[in-house]
N, C-alpha and C. Protein backbone atom coordinates (compact mmCIF):
# COMPACT_ATOMS: atom_id res chain seq x y z
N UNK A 1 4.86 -10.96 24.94
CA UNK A 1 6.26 -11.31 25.06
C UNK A 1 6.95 -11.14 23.71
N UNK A 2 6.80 -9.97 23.17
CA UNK A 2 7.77 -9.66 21.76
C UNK A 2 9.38 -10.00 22.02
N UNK A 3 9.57 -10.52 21.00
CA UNK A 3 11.78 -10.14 20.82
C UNK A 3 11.56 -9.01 19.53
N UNK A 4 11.98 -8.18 20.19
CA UNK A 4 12.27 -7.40 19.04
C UNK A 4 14.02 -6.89 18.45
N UNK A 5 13.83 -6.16 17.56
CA UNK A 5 14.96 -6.06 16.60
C UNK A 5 15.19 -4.44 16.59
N UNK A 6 16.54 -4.37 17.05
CA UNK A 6 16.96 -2.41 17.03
C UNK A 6 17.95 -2.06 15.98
N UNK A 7 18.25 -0.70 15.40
CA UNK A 7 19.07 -0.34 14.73
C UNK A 7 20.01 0.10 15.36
N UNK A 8 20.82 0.71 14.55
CA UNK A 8 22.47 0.87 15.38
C UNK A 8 21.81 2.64 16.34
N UNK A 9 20.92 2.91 16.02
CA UNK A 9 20.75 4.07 17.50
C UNK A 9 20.06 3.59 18.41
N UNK A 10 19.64 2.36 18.38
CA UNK A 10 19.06 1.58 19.47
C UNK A 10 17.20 1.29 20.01
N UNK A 11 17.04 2.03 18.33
CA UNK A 11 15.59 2.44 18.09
C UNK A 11 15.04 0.96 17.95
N UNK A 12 13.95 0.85 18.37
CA UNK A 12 13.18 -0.41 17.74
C UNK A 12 12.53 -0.41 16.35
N UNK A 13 13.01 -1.56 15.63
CA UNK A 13 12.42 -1.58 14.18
C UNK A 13 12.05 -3.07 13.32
N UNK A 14 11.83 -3.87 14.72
CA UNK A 14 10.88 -4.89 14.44
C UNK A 14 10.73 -5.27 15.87
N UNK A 15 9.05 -5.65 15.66
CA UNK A 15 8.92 -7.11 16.91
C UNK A 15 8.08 -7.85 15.96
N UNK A 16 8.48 -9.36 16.95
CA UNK A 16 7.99 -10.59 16.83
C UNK A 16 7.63 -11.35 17.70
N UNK A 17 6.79 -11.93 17.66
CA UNK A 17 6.00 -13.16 18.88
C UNK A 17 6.94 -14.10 19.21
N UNK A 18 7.93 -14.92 18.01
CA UNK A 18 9.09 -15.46 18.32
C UNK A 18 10.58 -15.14 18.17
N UNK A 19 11.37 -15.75 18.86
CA UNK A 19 13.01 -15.47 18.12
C UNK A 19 13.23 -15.86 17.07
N UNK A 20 13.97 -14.74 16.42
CA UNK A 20 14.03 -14.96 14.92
C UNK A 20 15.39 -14.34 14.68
N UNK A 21 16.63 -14.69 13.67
CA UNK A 21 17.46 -13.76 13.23
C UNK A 21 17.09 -12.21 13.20
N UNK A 22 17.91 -11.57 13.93
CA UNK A 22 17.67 -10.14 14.39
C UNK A 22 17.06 -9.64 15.16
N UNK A 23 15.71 -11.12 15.65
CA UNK A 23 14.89 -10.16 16.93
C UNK A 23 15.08 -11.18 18.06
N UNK A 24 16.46 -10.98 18.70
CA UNK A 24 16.76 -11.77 19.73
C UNK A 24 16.60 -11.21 21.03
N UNK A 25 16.08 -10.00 21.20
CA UNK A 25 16.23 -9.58 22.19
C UNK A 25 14.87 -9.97 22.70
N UNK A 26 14.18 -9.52 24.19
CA UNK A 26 13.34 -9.75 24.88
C UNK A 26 12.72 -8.62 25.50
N UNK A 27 11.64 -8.12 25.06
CA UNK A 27 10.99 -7.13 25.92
C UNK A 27 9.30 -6.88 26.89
N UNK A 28 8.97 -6.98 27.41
CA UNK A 28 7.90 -7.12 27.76
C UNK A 28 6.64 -6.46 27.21
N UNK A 29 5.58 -7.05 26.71
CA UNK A 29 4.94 -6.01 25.94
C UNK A 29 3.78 -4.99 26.16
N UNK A 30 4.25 -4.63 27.43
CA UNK A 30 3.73 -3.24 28.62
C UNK A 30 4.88 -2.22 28.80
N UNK A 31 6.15 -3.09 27.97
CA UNK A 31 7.02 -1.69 27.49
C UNK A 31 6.80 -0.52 27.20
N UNK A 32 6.79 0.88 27.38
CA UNK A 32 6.45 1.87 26.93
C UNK A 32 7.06 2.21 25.50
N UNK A 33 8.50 1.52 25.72
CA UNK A 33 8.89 1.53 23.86
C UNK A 33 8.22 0.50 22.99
N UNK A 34 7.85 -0.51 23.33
CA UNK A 34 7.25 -1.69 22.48
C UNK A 34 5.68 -1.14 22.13
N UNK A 35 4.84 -0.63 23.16
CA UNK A 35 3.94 0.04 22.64
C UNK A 35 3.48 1.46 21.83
N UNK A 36 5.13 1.97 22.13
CA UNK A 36 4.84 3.10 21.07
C UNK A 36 5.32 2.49 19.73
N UNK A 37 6.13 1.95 19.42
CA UNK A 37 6.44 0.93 18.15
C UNK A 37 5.07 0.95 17.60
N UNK A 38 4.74 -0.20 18.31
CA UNK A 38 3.30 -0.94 17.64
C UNK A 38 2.30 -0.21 17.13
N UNK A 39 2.52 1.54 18.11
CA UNK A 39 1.33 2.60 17.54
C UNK A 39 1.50 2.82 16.37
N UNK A 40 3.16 3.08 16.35
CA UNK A 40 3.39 3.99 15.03
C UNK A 40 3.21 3.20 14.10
N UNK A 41 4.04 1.25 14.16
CA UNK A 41 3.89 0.67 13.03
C UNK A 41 2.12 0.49 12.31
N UNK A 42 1.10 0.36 13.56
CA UNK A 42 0.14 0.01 13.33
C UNK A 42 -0.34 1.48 12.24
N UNK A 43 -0.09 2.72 13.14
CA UNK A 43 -0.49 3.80 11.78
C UNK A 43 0.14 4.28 10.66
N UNK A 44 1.14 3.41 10.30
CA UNK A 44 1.86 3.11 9.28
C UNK A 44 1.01 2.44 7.78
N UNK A 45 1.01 1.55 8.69
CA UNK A 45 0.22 0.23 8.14
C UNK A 45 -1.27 1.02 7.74
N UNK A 46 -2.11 1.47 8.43
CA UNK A 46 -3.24 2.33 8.21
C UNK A 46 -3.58 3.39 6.99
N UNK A 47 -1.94 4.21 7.51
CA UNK A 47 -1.92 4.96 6.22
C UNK A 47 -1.41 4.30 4.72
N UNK A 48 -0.98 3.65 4.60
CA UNK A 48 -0.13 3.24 3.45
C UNK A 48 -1.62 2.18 2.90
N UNK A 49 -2.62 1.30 3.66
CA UNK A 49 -3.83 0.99 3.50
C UNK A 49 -4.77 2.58 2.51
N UNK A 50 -5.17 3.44 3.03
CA UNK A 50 -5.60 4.49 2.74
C UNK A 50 -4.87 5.03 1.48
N UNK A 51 -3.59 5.34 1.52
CA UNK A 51 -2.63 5.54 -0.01
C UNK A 51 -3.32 4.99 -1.10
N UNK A 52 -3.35 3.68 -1.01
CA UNK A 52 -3.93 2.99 -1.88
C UNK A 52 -4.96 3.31 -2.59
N UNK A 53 -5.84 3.59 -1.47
CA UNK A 53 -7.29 3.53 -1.75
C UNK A 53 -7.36 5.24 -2.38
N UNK A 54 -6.58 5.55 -1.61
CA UNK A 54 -6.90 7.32 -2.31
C UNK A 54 -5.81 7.46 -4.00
N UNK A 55 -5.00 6.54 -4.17
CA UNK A 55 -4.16 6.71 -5.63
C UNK A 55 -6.22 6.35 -7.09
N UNK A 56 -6.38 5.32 -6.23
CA UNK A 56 -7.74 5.14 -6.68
C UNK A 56 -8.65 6.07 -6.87
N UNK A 57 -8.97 7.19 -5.92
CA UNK A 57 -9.83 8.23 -5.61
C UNK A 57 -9.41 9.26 -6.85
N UNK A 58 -8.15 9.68 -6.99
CA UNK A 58 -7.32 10.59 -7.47
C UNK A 58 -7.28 10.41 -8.95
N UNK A 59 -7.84 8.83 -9.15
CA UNK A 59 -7.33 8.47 -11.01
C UNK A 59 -9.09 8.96 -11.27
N UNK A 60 -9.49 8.72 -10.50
CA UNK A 60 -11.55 8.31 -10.57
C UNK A 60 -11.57 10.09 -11.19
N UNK A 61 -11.24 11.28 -9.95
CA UNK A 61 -11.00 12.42 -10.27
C UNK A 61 -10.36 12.88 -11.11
N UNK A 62 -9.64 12.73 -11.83
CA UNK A 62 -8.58 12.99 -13.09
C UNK A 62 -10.19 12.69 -14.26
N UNK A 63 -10.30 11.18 -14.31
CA UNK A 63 -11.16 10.97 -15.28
C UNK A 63 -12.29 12.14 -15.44
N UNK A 64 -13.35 12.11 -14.11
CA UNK A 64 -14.07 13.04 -13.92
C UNK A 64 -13.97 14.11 -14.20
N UNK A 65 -12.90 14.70 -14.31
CA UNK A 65 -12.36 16.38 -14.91
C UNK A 65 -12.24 16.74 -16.32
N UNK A 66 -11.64 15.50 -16.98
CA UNK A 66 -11.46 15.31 -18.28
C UNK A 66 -12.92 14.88 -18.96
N UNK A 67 -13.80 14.16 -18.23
CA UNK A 67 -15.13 13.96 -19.11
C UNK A 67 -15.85 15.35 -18.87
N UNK A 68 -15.83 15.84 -17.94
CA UNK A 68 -16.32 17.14 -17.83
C UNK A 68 -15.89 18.34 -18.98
N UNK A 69 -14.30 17.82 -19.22
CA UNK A 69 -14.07 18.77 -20.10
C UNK A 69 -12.98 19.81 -19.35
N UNK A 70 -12.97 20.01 -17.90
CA UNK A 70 -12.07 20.68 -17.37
C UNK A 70 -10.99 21.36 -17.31
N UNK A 71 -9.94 20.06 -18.07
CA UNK A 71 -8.88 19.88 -18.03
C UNK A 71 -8.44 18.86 -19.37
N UNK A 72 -7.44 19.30 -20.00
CA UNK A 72 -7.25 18.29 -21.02
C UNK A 72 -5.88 17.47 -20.48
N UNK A 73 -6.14 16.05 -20.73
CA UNK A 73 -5.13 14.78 -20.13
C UNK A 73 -3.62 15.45 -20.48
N UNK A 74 -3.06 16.13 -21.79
CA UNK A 74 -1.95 16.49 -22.01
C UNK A 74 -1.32 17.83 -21.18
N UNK A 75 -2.22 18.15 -20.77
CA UNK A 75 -2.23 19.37 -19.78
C UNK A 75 -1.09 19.08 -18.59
N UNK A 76 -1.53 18.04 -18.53
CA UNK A 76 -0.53 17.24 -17.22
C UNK A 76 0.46 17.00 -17.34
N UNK A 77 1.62 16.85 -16.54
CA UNK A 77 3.21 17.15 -17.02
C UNK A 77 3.56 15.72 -17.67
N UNK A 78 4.05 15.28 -18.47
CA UNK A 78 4.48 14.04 -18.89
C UNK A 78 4.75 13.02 -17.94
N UNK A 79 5.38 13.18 -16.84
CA UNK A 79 5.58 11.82 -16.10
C UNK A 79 4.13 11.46 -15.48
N UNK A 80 3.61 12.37 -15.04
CA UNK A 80 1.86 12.15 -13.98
C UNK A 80 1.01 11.28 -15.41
N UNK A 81 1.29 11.97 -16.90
CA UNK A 81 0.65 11.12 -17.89
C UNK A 81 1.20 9.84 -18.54
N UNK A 82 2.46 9.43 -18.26
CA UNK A 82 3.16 8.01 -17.70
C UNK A 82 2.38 7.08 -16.84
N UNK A 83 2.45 7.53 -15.82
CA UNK A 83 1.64 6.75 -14.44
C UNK A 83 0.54 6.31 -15.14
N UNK A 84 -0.05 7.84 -15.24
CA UNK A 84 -1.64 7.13 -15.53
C UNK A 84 -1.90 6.26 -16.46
N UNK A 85 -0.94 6.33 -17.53
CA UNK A 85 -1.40 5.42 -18.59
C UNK A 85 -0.53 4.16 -18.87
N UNK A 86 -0.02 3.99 -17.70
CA UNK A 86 0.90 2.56 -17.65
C UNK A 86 -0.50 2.11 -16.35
N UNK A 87 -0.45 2.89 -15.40
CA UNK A 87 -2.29 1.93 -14.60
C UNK A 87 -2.96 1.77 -15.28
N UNK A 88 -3.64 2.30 -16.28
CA UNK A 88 -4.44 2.03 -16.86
C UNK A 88 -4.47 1.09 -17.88
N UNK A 89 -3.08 0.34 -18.32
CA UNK A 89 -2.99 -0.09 -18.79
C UNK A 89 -3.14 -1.65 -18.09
N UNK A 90 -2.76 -1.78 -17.16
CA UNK A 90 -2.47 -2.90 -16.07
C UNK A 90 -3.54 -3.18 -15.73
N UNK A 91 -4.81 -2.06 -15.48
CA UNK A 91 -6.47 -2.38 -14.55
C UNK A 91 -6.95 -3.25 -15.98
N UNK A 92 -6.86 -2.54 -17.59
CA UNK A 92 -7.21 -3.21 -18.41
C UNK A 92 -6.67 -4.72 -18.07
N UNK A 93 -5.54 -4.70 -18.01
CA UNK A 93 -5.00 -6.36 -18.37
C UNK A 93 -5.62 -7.36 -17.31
N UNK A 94 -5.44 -6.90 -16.11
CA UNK A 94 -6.55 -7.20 -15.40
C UNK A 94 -7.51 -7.20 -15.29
N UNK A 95 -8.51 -6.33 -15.63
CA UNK A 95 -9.90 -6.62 -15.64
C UNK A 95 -10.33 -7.74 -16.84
N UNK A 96 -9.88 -7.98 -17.87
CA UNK A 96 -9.41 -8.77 -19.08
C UNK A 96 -9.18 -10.04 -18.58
N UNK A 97 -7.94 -10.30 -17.94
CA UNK A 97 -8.24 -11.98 -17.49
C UNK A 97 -8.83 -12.13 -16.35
N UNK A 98 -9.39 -11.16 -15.27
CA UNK A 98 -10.71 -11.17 -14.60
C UNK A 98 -12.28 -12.20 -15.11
N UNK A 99 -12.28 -11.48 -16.79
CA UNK A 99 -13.45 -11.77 -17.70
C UNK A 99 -12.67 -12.68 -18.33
N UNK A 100 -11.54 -13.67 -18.85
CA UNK A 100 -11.35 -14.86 -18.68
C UNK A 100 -11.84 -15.98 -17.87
N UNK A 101 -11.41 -15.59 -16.63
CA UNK A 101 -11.46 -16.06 -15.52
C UNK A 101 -12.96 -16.58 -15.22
N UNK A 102 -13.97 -15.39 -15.44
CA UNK A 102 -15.02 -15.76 -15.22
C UNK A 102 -15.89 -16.43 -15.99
N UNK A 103 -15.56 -16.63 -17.42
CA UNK A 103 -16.04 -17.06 -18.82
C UNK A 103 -15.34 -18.42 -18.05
N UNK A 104 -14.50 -18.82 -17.95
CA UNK A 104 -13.74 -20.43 -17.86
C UNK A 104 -14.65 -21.22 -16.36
N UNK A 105 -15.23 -20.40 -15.47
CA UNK A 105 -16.07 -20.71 -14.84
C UNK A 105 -17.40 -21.03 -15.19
N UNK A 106 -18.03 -20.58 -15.72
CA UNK A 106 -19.10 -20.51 -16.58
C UNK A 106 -19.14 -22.26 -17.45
N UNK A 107 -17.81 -22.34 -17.72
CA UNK A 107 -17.92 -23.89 -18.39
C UNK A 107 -18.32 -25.31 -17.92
N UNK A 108 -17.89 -24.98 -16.35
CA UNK A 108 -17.86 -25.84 -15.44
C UNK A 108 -19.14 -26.05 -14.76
């Protein structure tokens, strides 16, 4: 029993289990539009899961090329060597109070 929420072409672009501001409407959820929604949002959701995991795959490979010797890091156009070295800067800061984190456990 979704209410879902449409845009001004009448497309669906939310459901919800309850009424909520914007998803006032009522549709049954053996709808043929409510279940194609849910496909697409669900492989939405799937891919943008996977993005993730492959921006990960892609830095692992960069490294791998450069220890190999492949490819030199400046090679790469200035903004792609931005990215990488503002993540890399962030996994440090994180992995860093990670090993805080786990040292302050250790006390206890």
């Amino acid at each position: 029993m979704p209410y879902i929420a449409r845009n001004a072409a009448n497309e669906i672009i939310g459901v919800h289990e309850s009424q909520l501001e914007g998803h006032d409407h009522w549709l049954d959820a053996e709808e043929a539009e409510v279940k194609e929604f849910l496909i697409k949002h669900r492989a939405k959701q799937s891919l943008t899961g996977s993005d993730v995991e492959m921006i990960r795959v892609v830095e692992d490979l960069i490294d791998v090329l450069m220890a190999k010797q492949i490819f030199v890091f400046t090679e790469l156009p200035e903004a792609v060597q931005a990215k990488l070295t503002s993540r890399r800067k962030v996994r440090a800061d994180m992995n860093s109070l990670q090993n805080l984190m786990d040292e302050d456990e250790a006390i206890f």
